[in-house]
Protein backbone atom coordinates (compact mmCIF):
# COMPACT_ATOMS: atom_id res chain seq x y z
CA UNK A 1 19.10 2.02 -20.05
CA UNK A 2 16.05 3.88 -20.90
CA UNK A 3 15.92 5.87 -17.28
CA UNK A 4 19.29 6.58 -17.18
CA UNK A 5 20.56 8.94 -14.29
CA UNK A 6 16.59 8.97 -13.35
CA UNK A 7 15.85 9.56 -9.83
CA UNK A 8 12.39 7.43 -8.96
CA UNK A 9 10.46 6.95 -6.00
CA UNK A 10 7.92 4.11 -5.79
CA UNK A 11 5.76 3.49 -2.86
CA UNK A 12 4.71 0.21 -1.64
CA UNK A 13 7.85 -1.48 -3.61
CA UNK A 14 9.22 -3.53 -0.34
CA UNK A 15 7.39 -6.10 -1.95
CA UNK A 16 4.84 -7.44 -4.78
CA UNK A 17 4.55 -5.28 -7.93
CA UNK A 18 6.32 -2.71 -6.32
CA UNK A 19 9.51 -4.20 -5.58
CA UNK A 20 9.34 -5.93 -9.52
CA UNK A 21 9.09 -2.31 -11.00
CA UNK A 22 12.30 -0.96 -8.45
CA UNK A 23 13.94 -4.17 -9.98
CA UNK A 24 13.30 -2.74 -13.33
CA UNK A 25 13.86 0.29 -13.06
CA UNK A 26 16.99 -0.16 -11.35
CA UNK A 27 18.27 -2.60 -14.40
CA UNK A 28 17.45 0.26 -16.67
CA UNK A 29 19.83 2.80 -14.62
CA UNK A 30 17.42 5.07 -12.24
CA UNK A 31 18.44 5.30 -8.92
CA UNK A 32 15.42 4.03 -6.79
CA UNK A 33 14.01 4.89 -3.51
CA UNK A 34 11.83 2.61 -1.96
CA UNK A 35 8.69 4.45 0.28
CA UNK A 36 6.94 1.98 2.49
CA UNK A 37 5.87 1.18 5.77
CA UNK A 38 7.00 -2.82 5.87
CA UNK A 39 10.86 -3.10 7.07
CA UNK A 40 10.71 -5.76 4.24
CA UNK A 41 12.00 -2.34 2.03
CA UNK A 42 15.32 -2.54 3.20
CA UNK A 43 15.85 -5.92 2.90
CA UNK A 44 14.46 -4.87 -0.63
CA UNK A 45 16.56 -2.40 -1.34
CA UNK A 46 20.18 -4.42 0.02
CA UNK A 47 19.68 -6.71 -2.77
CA UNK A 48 19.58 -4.26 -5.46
CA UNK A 49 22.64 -2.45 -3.82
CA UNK A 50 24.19 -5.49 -3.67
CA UNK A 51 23.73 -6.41 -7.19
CA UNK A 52 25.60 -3.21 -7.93
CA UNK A 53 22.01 -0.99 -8.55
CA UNK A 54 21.58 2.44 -6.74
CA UNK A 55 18.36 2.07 -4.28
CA UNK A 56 17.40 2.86 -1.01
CA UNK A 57 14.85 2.31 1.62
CA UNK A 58 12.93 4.82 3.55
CA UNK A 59 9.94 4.16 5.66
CA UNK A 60 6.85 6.52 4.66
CA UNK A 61 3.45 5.95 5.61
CA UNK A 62 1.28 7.16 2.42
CA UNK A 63 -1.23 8.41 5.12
CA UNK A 64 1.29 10.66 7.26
CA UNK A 65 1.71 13.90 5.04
CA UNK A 66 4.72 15.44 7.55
CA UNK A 67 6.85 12.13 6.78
CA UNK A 68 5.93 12.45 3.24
CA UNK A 69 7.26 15.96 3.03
CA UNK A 70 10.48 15.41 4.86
CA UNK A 71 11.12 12.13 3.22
CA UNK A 72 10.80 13.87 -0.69
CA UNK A 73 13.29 16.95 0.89
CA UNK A 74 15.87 14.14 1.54
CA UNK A 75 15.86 12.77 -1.55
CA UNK A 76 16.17 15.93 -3.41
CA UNK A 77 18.41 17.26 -0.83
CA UNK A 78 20.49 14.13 -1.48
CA UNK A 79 20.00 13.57 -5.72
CA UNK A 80 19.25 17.01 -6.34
CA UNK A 81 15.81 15.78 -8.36
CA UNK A 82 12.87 13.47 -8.45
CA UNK A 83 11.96 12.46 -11.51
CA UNK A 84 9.90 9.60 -11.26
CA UNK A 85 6.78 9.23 -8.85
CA UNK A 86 4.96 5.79 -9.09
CA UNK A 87 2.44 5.56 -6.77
CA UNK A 88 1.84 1.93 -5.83
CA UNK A 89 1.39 1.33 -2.46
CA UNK A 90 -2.19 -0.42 -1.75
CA UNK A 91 -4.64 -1.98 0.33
CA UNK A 92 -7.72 -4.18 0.41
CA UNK A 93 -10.09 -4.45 3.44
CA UNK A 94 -13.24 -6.84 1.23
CA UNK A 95 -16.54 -6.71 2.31
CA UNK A 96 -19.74 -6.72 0.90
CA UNK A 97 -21.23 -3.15 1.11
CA UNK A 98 -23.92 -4.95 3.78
CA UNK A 99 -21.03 -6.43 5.88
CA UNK A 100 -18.28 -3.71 5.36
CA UNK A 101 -17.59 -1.29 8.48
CA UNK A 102 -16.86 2.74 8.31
CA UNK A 103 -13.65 1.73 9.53
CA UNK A 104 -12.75 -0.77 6.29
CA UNK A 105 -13.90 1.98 4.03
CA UNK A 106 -12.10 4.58 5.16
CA UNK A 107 -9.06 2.72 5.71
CA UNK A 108 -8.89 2.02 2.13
CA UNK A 109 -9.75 5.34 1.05
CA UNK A 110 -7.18 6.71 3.10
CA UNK A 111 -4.02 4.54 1.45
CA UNK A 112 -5.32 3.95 -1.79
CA UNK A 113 -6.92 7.30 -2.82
CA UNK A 114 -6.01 9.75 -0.27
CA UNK A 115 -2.17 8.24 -0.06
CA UNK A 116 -2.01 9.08 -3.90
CA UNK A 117 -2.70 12.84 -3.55
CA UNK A 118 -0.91 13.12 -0.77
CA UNK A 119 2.60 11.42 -2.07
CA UNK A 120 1.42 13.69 -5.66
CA UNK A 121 0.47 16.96 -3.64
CA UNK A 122 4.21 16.83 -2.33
CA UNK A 123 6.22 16.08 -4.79
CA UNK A 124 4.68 17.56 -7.79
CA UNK A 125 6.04 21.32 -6.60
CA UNK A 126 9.73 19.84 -7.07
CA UNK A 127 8.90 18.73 -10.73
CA UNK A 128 7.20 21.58 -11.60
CA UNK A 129 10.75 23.73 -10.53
CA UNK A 130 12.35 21.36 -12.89
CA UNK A 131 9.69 21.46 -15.66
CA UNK A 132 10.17 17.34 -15.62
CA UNK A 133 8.15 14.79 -14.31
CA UNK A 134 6.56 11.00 -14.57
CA UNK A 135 3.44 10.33 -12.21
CA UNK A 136 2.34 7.09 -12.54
CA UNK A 137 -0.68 5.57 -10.36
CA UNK A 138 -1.94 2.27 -9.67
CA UNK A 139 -5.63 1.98 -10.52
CA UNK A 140 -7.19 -1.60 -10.88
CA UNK A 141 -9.30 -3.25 -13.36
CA UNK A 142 -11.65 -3.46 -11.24
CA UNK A 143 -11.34 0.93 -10.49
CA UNK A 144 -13.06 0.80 -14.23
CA UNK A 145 -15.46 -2.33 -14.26
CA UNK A 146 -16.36 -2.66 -10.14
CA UNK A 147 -16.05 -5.75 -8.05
CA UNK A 148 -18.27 -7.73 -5.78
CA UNK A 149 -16.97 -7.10 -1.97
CA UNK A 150 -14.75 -4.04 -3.26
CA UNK A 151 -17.02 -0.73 -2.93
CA UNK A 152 -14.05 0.53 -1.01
CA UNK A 153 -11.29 -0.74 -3.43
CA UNK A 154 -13.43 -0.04 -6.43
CA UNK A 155 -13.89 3.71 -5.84
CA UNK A 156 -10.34 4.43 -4.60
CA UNK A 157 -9.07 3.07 -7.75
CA UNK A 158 -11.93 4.53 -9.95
CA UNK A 159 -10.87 7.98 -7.89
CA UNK A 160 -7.31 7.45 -9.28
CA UNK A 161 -8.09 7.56 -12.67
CA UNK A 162 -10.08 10.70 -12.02
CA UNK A 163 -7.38 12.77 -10.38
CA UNK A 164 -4.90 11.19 -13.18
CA UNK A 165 -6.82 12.81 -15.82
CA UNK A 166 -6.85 16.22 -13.72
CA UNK A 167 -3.66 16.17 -13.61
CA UNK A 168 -2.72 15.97 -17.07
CA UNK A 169 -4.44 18.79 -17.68
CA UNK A 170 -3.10 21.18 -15.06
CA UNK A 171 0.20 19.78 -15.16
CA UNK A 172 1.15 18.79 -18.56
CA UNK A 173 2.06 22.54 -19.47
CA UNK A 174 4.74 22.31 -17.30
CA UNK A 175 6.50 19.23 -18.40
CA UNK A 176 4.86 16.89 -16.59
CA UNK A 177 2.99 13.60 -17.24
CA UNK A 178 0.30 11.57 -15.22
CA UNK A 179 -0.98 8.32 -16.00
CA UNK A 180 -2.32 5.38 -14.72
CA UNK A 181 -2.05 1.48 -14.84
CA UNK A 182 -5.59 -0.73 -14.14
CA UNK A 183 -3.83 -4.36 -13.26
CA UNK A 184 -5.95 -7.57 -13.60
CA UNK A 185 -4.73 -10.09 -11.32
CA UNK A 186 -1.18 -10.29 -10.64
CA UNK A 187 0.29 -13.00 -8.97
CA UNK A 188 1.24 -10.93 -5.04
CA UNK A 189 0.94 -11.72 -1.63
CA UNK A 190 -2.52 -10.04 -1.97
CA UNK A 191 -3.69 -12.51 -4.36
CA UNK A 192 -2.01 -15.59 -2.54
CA UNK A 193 -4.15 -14.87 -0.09
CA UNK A 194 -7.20 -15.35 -1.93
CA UNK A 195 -8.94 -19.03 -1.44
CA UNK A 196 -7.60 -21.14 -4.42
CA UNK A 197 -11.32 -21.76 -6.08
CA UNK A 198 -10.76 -17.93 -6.58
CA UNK A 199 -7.95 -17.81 -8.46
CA UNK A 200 -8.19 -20.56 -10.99
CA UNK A 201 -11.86 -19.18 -11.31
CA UNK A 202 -10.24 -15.61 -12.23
CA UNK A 203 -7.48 -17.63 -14.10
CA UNK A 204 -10.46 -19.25 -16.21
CA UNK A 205 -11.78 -15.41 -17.26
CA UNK A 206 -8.61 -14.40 -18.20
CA UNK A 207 -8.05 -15.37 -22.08
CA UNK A 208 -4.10 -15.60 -22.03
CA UNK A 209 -5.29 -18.19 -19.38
CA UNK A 210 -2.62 -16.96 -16.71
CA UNK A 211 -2.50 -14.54 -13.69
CA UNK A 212 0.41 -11.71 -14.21
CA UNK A 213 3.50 -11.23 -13.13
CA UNK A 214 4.73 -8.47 -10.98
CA UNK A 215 7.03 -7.81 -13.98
CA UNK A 216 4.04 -7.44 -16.73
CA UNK A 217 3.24 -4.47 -14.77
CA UNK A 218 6.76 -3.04 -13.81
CA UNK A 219 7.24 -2.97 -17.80
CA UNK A 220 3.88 -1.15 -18.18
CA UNK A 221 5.38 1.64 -15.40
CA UNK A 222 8.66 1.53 -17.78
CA UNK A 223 7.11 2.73 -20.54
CA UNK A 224 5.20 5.63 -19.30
CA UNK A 225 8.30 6.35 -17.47
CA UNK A 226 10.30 6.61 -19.97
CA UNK A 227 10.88 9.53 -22.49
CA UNK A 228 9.47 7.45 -25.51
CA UNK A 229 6.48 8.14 -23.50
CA UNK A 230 6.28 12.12 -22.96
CA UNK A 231 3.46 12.27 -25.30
CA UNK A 232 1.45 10.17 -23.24
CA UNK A 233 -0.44 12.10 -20.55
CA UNK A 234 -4.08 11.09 -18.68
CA UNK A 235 -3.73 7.83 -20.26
CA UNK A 236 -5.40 4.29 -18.20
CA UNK A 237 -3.21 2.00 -19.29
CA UNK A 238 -5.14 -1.66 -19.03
CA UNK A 239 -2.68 -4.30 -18.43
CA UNK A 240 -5.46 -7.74 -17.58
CA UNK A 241 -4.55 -10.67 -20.30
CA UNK A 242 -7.43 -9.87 -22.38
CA UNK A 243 -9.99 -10.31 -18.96
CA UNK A 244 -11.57 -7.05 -19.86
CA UNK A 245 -11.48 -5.13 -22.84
């Protein structure tokens, strides 16, 4: 029970990656609160609840900063803390840079950078009152080593690590830590979706010879979540099966 009597938020958990690390977390006794804008969160959070685990749902657009603001004074208002902030939530809109439209980049940049500082920018006043905190981003392997048809994806998650390592600094005097994770290819509706000649060809770079599991990376949030962790702070933790090192 390493988060024990925790209080977590994780965004984009209804399903994918997300929902394995509210599964884990939940097993290892923090209560979780689901932020997302598919209704496939509550569905999400009933089965935890009904597997005895303390989770809830609430829909939160990364992108709307009012709804982000009321949404983190309910849950303190309601658990008295937050101790926990993983910021998953994510999207891809691929194009080449020749093909790809204003409107693909910035949608992009606006959930998958901009939704990280806002979700941060609100809740990091409540852990700085309690002189406690675990931010945890999503980056991407490819955020460190690019990807053809990603400039959008690329530099949101290459923009994560930056602001990660800003915040270590300014925040780590006050009890506070902020890391990333860079994911290879985990096996999600996101990479489902990719033609099959894809994936075994990305299965075929990766030496373990296998995509991940939403679990690999729900572990990797564990750990910096947990206080075997607190002297971890600005780290990019790459979690790929060997694909890059």
């Amino acid at each position: 029970m390493r988060l024990q009597d925790k209080v977590a938020i994780i965004t984009g958990a209804a399903r994918g990656i997300g929902q394995g690390a509210a599964e884990v977390f939940c097993r290892e006794g923090a209560t979780v609160i689901i932020w997302d804008v598919l209704e496939e969160g509550e569905a999400t959070a009933q089965s935890l609840t009904d597997r005895g685990y303390r989770a809830s749902f609430m829909p939160v657009s990364t992108t709307d900063v009012p709804r982000i603001e009321a949404a983190a004074r309910d849950v303190v208002d309601r658990y008295g803390r937050i101790d926990i902030l993983i910021n998953n939530a994510g999207i891809t809109r691929d194009k080449t840079l020749l093909k790809m439209s204003y409107d693909d980049w910035q949608q992009v940049i606006d959930v998958n950078l901009s939704g990280v500082f806002n979700c941060t920018k609100v809740v990091a006043p409540y852990m700085v009152e309690q002189q406690y905190g675990r931010i945890i981003c999503t980056s991407s392997i490819n955020g460190v080593h690019g990807a053809f048809g990603q400039t959008n994806y690329a530099a949101a998650k290459a923009g994560i690590i930056g602001m990660v390592r800003t915040w270590a600094k300014e925040l780590g005097p006050k009890g506070i830590t902020a890391n990333a994770v860079a994911p290879g290819y985990i096996r999600t509706p996101m990479t489902d979706a990719m033609p099959e000649e894809v994936r075994k060809q990305a299965v075929s770079s990766i030496p373990v010879r296998r995509m991940g599991e939403p679990s690999d990376i729900a572990y990797a949030y564990l750990f910096l979540a947990s206080d075997e962790a607190s002297f971890v702070n600005g780290h990019v933790l790459a979690v790929n099966g060997g694909q890059a090192l």
